[in-house]
Protein backbone atom coordinates (compact mmCIF):
# COMPACT_ATOMS: atom_id res chain seq x y z
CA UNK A 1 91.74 108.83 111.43
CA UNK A 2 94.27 107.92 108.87
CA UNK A 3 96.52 104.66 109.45
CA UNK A 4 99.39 103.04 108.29
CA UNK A 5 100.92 99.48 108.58
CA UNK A 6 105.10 100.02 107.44
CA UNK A 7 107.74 97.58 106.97
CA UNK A 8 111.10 99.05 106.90
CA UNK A 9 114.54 97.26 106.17
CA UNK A 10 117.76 98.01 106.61
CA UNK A 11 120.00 98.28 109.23
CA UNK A 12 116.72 99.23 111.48
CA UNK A 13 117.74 96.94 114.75
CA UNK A 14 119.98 96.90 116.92
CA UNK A 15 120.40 100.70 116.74
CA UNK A 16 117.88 102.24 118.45
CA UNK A 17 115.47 102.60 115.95
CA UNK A 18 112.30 101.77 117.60
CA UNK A 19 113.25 104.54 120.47
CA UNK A 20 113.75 106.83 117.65
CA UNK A 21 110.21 106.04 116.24
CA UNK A 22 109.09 107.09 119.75
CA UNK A 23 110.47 109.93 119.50
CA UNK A 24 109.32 110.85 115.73
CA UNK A 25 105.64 109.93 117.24
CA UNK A 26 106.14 112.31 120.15
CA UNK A 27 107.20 115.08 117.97
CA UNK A 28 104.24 114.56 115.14
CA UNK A 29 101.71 113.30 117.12
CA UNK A 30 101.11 109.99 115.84
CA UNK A 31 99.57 107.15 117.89
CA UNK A 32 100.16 103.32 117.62
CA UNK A 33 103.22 100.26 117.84
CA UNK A 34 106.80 99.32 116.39
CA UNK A 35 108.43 96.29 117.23
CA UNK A 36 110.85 94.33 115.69
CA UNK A 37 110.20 91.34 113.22
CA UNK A 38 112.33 88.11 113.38
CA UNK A 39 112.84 88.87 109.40
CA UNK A 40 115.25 91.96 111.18
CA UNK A 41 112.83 94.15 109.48
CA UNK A 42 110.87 96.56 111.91
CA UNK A 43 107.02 96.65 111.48
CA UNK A 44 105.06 99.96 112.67
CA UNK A 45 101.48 100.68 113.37
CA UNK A 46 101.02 104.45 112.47
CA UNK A 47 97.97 106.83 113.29
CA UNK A 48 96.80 110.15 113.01
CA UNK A 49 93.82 112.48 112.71
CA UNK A 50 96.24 114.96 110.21
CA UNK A 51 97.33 113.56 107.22
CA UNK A 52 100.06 115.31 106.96
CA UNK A 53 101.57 114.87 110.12
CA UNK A 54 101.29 111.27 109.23
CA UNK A 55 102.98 111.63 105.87
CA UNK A 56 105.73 113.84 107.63
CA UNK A 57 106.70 110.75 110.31
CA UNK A 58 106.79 108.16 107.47
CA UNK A 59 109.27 110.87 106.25
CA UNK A 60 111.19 110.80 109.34
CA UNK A 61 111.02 107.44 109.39
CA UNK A 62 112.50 106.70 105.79
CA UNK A 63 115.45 108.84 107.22
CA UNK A 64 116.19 107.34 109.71
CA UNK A 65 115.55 107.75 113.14
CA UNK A 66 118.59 107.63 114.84
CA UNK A 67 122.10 108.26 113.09
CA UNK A 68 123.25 104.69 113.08
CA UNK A 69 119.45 103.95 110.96
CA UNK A 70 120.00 103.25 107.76
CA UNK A 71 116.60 102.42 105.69
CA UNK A 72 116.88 100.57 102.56
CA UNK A 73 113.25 100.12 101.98
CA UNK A 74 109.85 101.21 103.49
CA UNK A 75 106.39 100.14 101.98
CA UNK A 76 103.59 102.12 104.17
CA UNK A 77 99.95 100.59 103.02
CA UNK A 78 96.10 101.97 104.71
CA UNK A 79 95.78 99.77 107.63
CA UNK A 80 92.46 99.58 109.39
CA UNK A 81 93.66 98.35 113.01
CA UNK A 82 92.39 99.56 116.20
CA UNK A 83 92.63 102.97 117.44
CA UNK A 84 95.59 104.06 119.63
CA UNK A 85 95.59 106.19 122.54
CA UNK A 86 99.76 106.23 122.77
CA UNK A 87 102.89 105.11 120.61
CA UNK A 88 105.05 102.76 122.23
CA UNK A 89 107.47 99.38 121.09
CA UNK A 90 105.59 96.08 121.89
């Protein structure tokens, strides 16, 4: 299982981003968390068993999510947190 902890900053709340993370988890099939960080940064717990599904939603994710998104910075480092069964915001 490959895992990620990411920070991203920017304009990353208050505009739907953590639905749109949802949605980028659905769509690669990544398991774990987002939430929002009183910092206004958004953190993310990312899993998967393909690498490069993973890679692709940390992709997404630099993107943007949603069209009002706007990522200035993402740092993605190994994470070894407990294993998933679903994505969802906490």
């Amino acid at each position: 299982m490959q895992k990620l902890k990411i920070i991203v900053s920017g304009r990353v709340q208050g505009v739907g981003f953590r639905f749109g993370c949802i949605q980028l988890a659905q769509q690669y099939g990544i398991y774990g968390r987002v939430w929002n960080n009183p910092d206004g940064t958004v953190g993310i717990l990312a899993q998967a068993e393909d690498a490069v599904a993973l890679q692709s939603f940390v992709t997404a994710v630099r993107k943007g999510p949603t069209p009002f998104a706007k990522v200035t910075y993402l740092e993605a480092i190994a994470d070894n947190s407990e294993l998933f069964s679903d994505f969802k915001i906490v």
